[in-house]
Protein backbone atom coordinates (compact mmCIF):
# COMPACT_ATOMS: atom_id res chain seq x y z
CA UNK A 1 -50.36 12.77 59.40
CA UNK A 2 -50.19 10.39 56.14
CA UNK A 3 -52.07 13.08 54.46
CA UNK A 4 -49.23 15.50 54.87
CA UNK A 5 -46.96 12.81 54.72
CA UNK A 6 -48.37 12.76 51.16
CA UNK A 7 -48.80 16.19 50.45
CA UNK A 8 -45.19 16.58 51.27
CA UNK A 9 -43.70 13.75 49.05
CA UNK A 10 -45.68 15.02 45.87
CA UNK A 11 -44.16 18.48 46.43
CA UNK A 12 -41.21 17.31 46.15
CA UNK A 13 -41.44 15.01 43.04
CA UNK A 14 -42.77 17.84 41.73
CA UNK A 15 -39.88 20.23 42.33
CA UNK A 16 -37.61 17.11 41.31
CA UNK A 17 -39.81 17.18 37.56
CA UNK A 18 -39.73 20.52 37.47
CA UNK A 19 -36.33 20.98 37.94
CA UNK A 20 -35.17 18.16 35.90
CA UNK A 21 -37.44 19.41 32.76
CA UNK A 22 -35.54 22.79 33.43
CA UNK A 23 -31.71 21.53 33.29
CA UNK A 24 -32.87 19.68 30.31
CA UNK A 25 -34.32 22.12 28.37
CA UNK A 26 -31.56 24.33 29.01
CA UNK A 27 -29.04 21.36 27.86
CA UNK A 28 -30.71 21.27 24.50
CA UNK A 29 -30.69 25.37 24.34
CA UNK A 30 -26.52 24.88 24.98
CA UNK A 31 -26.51 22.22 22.44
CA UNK A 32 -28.54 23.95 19.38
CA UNK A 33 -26.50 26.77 19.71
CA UNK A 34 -23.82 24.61 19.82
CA UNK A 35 -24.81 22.75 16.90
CA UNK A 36 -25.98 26.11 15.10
CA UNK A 37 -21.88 27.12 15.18
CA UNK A 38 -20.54 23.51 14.52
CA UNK A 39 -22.62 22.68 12.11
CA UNK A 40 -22.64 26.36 10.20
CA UNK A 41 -23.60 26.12 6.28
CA UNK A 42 -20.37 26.45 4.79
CA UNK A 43 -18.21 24.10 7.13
CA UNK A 44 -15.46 24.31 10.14
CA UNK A 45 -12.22 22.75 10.65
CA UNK A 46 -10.56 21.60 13.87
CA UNK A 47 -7.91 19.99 15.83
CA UNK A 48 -8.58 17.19 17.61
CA UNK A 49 -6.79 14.34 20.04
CA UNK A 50 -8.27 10.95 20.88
CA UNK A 51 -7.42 8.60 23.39
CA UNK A 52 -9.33 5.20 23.66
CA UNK A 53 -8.49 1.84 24.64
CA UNK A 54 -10.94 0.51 21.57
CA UNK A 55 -9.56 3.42 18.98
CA UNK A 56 -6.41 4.14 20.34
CA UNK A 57 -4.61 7.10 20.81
CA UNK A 58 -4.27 9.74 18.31
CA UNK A 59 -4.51 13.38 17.32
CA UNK A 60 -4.90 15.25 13.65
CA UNK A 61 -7.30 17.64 11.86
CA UNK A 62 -10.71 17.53 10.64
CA UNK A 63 -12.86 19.70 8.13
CA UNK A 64 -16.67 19.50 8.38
CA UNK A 65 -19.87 20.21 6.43
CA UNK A 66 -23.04 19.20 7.15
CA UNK A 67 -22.74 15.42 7.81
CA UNK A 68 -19.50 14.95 5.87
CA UNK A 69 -16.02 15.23 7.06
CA UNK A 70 -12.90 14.56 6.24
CA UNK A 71 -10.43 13.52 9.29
CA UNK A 72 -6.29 13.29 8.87
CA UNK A 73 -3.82 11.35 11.42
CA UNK A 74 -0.15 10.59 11.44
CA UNK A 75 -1.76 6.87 11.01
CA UNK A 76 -4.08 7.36 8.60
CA UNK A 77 -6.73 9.63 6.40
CA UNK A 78 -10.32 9.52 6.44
CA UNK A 79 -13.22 10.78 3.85
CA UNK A 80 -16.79 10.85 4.58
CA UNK A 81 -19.57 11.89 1.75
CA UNK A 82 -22.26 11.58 4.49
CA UNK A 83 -23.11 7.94 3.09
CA UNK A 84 -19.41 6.21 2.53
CA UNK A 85 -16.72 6.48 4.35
CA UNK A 86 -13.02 5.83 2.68
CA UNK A 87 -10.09 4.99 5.20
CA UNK A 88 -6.55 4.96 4.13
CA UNK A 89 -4.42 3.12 6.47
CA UNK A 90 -0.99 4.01 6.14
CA UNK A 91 0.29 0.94 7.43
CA UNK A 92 -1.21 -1.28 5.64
CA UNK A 93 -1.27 0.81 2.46
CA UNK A 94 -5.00 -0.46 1.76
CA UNK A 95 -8.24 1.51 1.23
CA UNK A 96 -11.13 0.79 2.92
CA UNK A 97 -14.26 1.42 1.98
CA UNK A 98 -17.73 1.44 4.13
CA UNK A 99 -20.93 2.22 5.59
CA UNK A 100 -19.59 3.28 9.32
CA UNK A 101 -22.36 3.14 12.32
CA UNK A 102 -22.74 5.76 15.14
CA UNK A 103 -19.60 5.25 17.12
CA UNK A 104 -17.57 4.61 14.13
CA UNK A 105 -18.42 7.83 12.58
CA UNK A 106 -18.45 9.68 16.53
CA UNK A 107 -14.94 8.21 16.05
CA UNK A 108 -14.05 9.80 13.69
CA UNK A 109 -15.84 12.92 13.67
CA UNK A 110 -15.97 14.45 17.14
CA UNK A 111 -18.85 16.63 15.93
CA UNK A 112 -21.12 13.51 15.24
CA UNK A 113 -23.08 14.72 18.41
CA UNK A 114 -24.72 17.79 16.94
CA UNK A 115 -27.40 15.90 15.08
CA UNK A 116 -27.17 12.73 17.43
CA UNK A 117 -28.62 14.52 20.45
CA UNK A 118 -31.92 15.53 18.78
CA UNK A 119 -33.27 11.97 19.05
CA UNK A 120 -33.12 8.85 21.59
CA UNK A 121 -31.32 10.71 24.42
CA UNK A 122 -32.03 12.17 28.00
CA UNK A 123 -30.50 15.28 28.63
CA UNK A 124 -28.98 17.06 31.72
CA UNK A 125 -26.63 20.02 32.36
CA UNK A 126 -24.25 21.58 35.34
CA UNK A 127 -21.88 24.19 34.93
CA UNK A 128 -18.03 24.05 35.35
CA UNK A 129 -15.33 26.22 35.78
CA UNK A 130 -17.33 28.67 33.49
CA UNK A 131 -18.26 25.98 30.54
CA UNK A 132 -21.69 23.69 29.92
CA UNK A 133 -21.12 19.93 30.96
CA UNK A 134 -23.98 18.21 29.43
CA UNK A 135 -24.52 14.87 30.13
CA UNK A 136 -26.69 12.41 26.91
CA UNK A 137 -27.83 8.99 28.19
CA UNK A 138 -29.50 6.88 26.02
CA UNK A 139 -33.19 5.85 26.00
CA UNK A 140 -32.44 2.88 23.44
CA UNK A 141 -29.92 0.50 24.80
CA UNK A 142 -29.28 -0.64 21.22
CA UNK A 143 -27.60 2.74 20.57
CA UNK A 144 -24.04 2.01 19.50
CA UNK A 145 -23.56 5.24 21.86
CA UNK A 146 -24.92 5.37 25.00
CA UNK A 147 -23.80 7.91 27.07
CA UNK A 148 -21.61 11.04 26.40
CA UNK A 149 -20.60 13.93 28.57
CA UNK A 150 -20.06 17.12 26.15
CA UNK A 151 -17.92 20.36 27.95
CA UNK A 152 -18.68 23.25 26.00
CA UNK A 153 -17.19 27.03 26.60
CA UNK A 154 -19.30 29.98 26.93
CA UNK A 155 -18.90 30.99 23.40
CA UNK A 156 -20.86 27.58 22.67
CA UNK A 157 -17.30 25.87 21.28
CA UNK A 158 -17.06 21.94 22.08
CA UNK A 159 -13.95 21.44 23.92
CA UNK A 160 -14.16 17.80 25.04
CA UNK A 161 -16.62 14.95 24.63
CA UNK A 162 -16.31 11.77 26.10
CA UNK A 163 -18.50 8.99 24.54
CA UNK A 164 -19.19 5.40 26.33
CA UNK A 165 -19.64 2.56 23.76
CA UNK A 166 -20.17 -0.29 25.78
CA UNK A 167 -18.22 -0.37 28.95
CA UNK A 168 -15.78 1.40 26.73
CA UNK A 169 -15.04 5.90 27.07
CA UNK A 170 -13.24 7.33 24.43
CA UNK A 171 -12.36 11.32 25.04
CA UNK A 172 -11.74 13.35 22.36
CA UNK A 173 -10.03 16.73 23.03
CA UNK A 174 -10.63 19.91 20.20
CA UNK A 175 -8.99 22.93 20.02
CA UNK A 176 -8.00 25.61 17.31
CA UNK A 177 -11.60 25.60 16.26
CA UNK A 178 -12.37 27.43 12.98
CA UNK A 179 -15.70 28.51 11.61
CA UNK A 180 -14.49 28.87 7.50
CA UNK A 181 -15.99 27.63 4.79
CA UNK A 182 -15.04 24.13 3.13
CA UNK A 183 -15.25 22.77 -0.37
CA UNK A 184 -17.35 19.62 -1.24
CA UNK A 185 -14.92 18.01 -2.83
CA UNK A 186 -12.49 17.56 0.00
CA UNK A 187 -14.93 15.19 1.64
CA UNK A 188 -14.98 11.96 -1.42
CA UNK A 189 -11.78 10.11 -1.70
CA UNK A 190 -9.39 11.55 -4.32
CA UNK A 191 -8.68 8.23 -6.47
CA UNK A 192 -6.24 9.44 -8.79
CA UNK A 193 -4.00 10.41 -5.79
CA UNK A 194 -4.08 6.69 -4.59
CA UNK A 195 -3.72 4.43 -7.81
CA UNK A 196 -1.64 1.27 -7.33
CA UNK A 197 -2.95 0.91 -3.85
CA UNK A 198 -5.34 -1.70 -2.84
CA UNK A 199 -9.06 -0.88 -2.23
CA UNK A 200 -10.97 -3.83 -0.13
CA UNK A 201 -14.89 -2.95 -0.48
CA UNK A 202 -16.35 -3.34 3.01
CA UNK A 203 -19.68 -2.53 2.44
């Protein structure tokens, strides 16, 4: 009896591995192909609205390429080269300039996740209301992100992704997604257009 006890028990870890290997490989299929759109050679532009009780709420635009992107708000406008990151605060009328971790730049850039998921994450997948939920935990709690759930459509388009910092979600909401190409010079901070204003070096 203990033998089939056994017997029995292993089957069903197995199936449990098995099908667990299966919903994560086919997370990480969704996701490259995903990425493969996003993250297209010459750029994409998007809308986007965020609502977080660390961020705040807002909504704007954003142009990507690559790792760089440039985001605009009613609050404020954002540049990023891939290695420094230029905030103008309208409020404040200062400049800020810095080197912006994970979540900051996740934050920012709602398409952060399309090279984040390659590394330090567990991956798992259902399917809703015709779209790809997949769920990223991380395997290092010292990830400044450690869990996101990403809803993508059948066309592989990122519609929301909600990202836990903490004990802290932020969702951010995309639409009018547009695969065109963008110039590299729209993603370093235009000096000339901001002389007079103060610029406090973060870094």
């Amino acid at each position: 009896m203990r033998r089939i006890c056994f017997i029995l028990t292993t089957m069903v870890m197995l199936v449990c591995i098995t099908s667990n290997a299966q919903t994560a490989t086919q997370a990480r299929k969704v996701l490259d192909k995903t990425a493969a759109l996003v993250g297209r050679k010459g750029g994409a532009s998007a809308s986007f609205t965020l609502k977080s009780t660390k961020y705040g709420n807002t909504s704007g635009t954003i142009s990507i390429k690559g790792n760089k992107f440039r985001t605009i708000t009613p609050q404020a406008k954002v540049w990023y080269d891939g290695k420094t990151q230029w905030s103008f605060v309208k409020q404040t009328g200062e400049v800020n300039i810095s080197t912006p971790n994970e979540a900051q730049q996740m934050s920012m850039n709602p398409y952060k996740f399309i090279t984040m998921y390659k590394n330090g994450y567990n991956l798992s997948m259902k399917n809703s209301g015709g779209n790809h939920v997949v769920h990223l935990v991380a395997t290092n709690k010292q990830r400044s992100v450690q869990e996101l759930y990403i809803t993508i459509s059948s066309n592989y388009q990122p519609k929301t992704i909600k990202m836990r910092q903490g004990n802290v979600w932020t969702t951010i909401t995309i639409t009018n997604f547009s695969a065109k190409n963008q110039d590299d010079a729209i993603f370093r901070f235009p000096a000339k257009e901001f002389k007079g204003y103060e610029v406090i070096d973060l870094r």
